[in-house]
Protein backbone atom coordinates (compact mmCIF):
# COMPACT_ATOMS: atom_id res chain seq x y z
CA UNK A 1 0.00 0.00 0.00
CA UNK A 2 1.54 3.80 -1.18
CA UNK A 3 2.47 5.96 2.02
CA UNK A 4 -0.80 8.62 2.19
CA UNK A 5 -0.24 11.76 0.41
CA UNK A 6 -1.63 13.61 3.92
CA UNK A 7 1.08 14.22 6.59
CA UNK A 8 -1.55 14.26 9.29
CA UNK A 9 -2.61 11.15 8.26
CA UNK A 10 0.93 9.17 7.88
CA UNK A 11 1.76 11.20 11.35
CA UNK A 12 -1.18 8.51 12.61
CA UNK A 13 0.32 5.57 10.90
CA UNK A 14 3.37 6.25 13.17
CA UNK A 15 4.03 3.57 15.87
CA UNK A 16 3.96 5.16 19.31
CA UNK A 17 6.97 5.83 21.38
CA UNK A 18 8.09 3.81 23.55
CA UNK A 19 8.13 4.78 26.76
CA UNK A 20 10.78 1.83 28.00
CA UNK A 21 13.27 4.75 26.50
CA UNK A 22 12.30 7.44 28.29
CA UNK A 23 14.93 8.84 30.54
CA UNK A 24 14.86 7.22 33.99
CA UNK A 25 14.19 9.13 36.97
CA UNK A 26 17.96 9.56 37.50
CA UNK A 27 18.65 10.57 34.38
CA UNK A 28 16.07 13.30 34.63
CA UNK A 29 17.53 14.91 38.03
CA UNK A 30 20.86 14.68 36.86
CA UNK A 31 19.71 16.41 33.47
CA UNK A 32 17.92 18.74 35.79
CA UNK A 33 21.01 19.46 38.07
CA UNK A 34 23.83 19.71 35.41
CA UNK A 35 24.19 23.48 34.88
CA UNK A 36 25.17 25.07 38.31
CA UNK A 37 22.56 28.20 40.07
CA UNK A 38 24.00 31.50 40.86
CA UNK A 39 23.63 32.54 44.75
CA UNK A 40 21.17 35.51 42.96
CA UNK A 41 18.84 32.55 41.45
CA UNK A 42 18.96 30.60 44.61
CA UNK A 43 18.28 33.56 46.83
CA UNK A 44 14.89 34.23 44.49
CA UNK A 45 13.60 30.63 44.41
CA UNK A 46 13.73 30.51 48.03
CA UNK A 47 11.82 33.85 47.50
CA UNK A 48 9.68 31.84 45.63
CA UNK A 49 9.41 28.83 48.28
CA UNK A 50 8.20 31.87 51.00
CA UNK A 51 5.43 33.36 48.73
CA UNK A 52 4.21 29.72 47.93
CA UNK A 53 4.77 30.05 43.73
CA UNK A 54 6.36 27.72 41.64
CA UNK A 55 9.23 29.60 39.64
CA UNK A 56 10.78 27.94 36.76
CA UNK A 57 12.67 24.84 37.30
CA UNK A 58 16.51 24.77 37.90
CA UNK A 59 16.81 22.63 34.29
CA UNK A 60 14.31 24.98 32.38
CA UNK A 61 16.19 28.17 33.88
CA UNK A 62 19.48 26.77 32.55
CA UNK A 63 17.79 26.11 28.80
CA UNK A 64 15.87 29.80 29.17
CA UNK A 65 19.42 31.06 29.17
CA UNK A 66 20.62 29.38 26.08
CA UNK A 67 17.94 29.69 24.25
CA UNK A 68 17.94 34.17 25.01
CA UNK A 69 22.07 33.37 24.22
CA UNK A 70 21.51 31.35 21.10
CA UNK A 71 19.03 33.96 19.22
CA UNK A 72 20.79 37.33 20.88
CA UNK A 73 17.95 37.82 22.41
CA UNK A 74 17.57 42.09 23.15
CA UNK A 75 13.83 42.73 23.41
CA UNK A 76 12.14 40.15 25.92
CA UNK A 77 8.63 39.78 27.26
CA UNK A 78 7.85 37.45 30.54
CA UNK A 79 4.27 37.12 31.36
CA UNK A 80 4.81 36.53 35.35
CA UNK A 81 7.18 37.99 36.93
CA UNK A 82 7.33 35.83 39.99
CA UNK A 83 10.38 36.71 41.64
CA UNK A 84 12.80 36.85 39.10
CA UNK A 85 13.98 33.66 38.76
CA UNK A 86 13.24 33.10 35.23
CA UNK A 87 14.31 37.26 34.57
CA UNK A 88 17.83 36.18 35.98
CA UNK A 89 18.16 32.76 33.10
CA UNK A 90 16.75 35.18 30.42
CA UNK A 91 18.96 38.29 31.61
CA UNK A 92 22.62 35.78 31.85
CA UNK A 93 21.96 34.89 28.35
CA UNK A 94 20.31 38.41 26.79
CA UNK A 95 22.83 40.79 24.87
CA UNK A 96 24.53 43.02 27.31
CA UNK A 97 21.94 46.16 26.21
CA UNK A 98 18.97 43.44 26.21
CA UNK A 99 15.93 44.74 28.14
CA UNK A 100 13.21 42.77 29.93
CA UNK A 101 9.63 43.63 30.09
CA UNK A 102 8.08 41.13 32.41
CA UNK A 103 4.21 41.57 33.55
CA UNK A 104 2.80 40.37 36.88
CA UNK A 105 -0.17 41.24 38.77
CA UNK A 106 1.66 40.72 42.22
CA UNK A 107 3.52 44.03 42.69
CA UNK A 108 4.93 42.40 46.05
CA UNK A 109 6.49 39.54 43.80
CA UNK A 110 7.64 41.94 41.74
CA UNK A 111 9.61 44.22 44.21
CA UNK A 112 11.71 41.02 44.92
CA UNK A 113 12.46 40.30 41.23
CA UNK A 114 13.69 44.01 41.21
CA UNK A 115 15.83 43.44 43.98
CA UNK A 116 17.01 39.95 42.30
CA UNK A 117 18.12 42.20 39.29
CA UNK A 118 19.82 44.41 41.19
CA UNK A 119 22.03 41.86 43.05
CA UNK A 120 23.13 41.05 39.47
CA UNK A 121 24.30 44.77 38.56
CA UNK A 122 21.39 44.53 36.38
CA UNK A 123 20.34 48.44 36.04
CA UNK A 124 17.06 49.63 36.18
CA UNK A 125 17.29 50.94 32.88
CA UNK A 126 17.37 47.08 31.16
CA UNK A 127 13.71 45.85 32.82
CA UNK A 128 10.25 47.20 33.19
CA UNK A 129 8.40 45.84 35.62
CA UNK A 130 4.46 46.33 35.03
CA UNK A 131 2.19 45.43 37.62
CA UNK A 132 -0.94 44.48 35.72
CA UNK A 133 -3.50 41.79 33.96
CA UNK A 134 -1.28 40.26 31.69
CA UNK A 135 -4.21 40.38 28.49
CA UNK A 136 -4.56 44.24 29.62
CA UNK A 137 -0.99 44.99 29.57
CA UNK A 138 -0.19 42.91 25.98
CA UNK A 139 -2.35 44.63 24.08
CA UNK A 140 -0.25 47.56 24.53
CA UNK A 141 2.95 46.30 23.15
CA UNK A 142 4.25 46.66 19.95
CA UNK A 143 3.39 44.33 17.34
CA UNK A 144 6.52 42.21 16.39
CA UNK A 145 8.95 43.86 18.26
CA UNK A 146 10.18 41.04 20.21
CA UNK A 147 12.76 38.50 20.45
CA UNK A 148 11.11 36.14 22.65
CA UNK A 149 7.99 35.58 24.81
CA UNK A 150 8.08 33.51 28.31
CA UNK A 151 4.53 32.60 28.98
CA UNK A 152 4.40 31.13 32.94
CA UNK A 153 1.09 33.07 34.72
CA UNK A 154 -2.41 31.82 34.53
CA UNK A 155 -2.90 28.53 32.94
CA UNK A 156 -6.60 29.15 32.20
CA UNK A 157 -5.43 32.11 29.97
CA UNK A 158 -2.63 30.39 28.34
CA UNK A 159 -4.56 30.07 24.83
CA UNK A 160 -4.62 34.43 25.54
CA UNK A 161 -1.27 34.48 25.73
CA UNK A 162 -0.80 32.63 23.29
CA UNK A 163 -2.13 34.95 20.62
CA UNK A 164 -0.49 37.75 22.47
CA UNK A 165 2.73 36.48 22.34
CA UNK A 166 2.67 35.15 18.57
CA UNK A 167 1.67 38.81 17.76
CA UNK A 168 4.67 40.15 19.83
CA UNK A 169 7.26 38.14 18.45
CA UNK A 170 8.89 38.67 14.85
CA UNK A 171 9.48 36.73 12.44
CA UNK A 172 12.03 34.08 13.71
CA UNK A 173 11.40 34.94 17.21
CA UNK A 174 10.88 32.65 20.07
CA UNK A 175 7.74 31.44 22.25
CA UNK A 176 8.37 29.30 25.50
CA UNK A 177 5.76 28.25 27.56
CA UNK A 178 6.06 27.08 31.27
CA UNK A 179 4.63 24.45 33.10
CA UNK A 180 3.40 22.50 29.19
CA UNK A 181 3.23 19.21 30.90
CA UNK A 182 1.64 20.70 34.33
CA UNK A 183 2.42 17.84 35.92
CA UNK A 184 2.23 14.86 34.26
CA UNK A 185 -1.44 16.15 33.70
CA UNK A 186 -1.06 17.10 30.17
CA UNK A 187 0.01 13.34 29.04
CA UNK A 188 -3.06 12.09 30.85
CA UNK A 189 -6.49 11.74 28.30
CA UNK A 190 -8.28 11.16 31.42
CA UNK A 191 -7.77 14.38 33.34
CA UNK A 192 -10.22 16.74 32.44
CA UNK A 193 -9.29 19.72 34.93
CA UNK A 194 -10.19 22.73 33.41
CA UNK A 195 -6.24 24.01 33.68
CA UNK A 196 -5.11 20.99 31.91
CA UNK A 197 -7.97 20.56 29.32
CA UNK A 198 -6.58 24.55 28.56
CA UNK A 199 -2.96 23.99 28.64
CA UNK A 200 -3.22 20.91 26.32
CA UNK A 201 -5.70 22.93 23.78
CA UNK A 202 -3.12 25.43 23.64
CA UNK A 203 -0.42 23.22 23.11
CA UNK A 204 -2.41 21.58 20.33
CA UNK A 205 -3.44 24.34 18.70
CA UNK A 206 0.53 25.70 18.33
CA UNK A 207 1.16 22.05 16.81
CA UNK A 208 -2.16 22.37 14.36
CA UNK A 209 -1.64 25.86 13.62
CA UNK A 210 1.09 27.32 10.86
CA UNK A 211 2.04 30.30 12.70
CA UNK A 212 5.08 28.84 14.92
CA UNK A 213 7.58 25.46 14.37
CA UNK A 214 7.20 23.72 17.76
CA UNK A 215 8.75 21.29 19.76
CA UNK A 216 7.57 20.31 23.44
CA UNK A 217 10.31 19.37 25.32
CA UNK A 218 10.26 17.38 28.86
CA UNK A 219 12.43 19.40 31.40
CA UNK A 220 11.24 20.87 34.84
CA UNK A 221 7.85 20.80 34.12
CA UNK A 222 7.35 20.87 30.47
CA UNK A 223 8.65 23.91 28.19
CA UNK A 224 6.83 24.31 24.89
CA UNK A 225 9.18 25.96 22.26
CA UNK A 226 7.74 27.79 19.32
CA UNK A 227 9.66 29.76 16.32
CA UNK A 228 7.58 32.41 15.03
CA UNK A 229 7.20 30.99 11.31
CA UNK A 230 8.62 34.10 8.83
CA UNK A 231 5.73 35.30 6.35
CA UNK A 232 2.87 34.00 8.53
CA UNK A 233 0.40 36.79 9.81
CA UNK A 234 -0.54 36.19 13.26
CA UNK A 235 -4.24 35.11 13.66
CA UNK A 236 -5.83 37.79 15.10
């Protein structure tokens, strides 16, 4: 029988992964562990740990930083703030004049990502910190202007966000979304929570749609990677 001339439909053809090669547990902590945590990140996750918010993990920090490294990444949006432990992975890889808008609605969370920043030499000047909704603060920024978009707030808005941030980003720019496995929720058909039923429409709709090349990719807790496809409006 001739392969089918639709890719959706040899995709489903495909036979599953197996999940005997999946990394072991070990092999997942020491993957998480590998790249070493400044005092400055330390000192905010445990900022993190008081306020009771989950701030990226120490694995997905490490990639955030390559990733703003790899694409010289100088204009940067972060929708939550928390308290600035994913602003220190993005701000150790960003060019030296990069600058950081990151939106939170938790101005107290906020005041200890500025003082994160500041342990760094980070100056004021590179980061503005907007207390606000996140989809009443987006709509104000400029329309692909960006290098790349951190999505990590509300997971019931992350299809919002979504839209927001493919918007933001030009052409070639970079969308990474926090938390894309929630959990070992995601992976699960039978949870039906309404955060995961969002975060996995979201997901599926990057992987459906033609606006952004994706990859989902299993560190911390799940980081969704999208490159803003060149020559593709954004659906408004």
């Amino acid at each position: 029988m001739s392969a089918p001339d639709d890719p959706a439909a040899a995709a489903a053809q495909q036979a599953p992964t197996d999940a005997g090669r999946a990394p072991k547990p070990a092999s997942w902590v020491y993957a998480e562990d590998f790249a070493p945590e400044s005092a400055a990140a330390l000192a905010a996750r445990a900022a993190a740990a008081d306020f009771g918010i989950a701030p990226v993990s120490r694995g997905a920090a490490a990639l955030l930083t390559v990733l703003a490294r790899a694409i010289g990444a100088r204009a940067v949006v972060e929708i939550g703030s928390g308290t600035g432990v994913s602003g220190l992975a993005l701000f150790a890889g960003m060019a030296p004049d990069g600058i950081l808008t990151s939106v939170d609605i938790e101005g107290e969370h906020q005041a200890r990502a500025r003082e994160a920043f500041g342990s760094v030499g980070v100056p004021d000047r590179r980061f503005r910190l907007i207390q606000g909704e996140a989809l009443t603060v987006l709509p104000k920024l400029s329309d692909g202007a960006y290098d790349l978009v951190l999505v990590d707030a509300d997971k019931l808005e992350y299809a919002e966000y979504v839209a927001q941030a493919v918007r933001l980003l030009r052409p070639g720019g970079l969308l990474v979304i926090d938390n894309a496995l929630w959990h070992d929720r995601v992976a699960d058909p039978r949870n039906s929570e309404d955060e995961t039923i969002l975060i996995r429409e979201a997901l599926e709709a990057i992987r459906d749609g033609d606006e952004l090349l994706a990859s989902l990719v299993p560190v911390g807790d799940g980081l969704l990677l999208g490159v803003r496809r060149p020559g593709v409006p954004a659906d408004r």
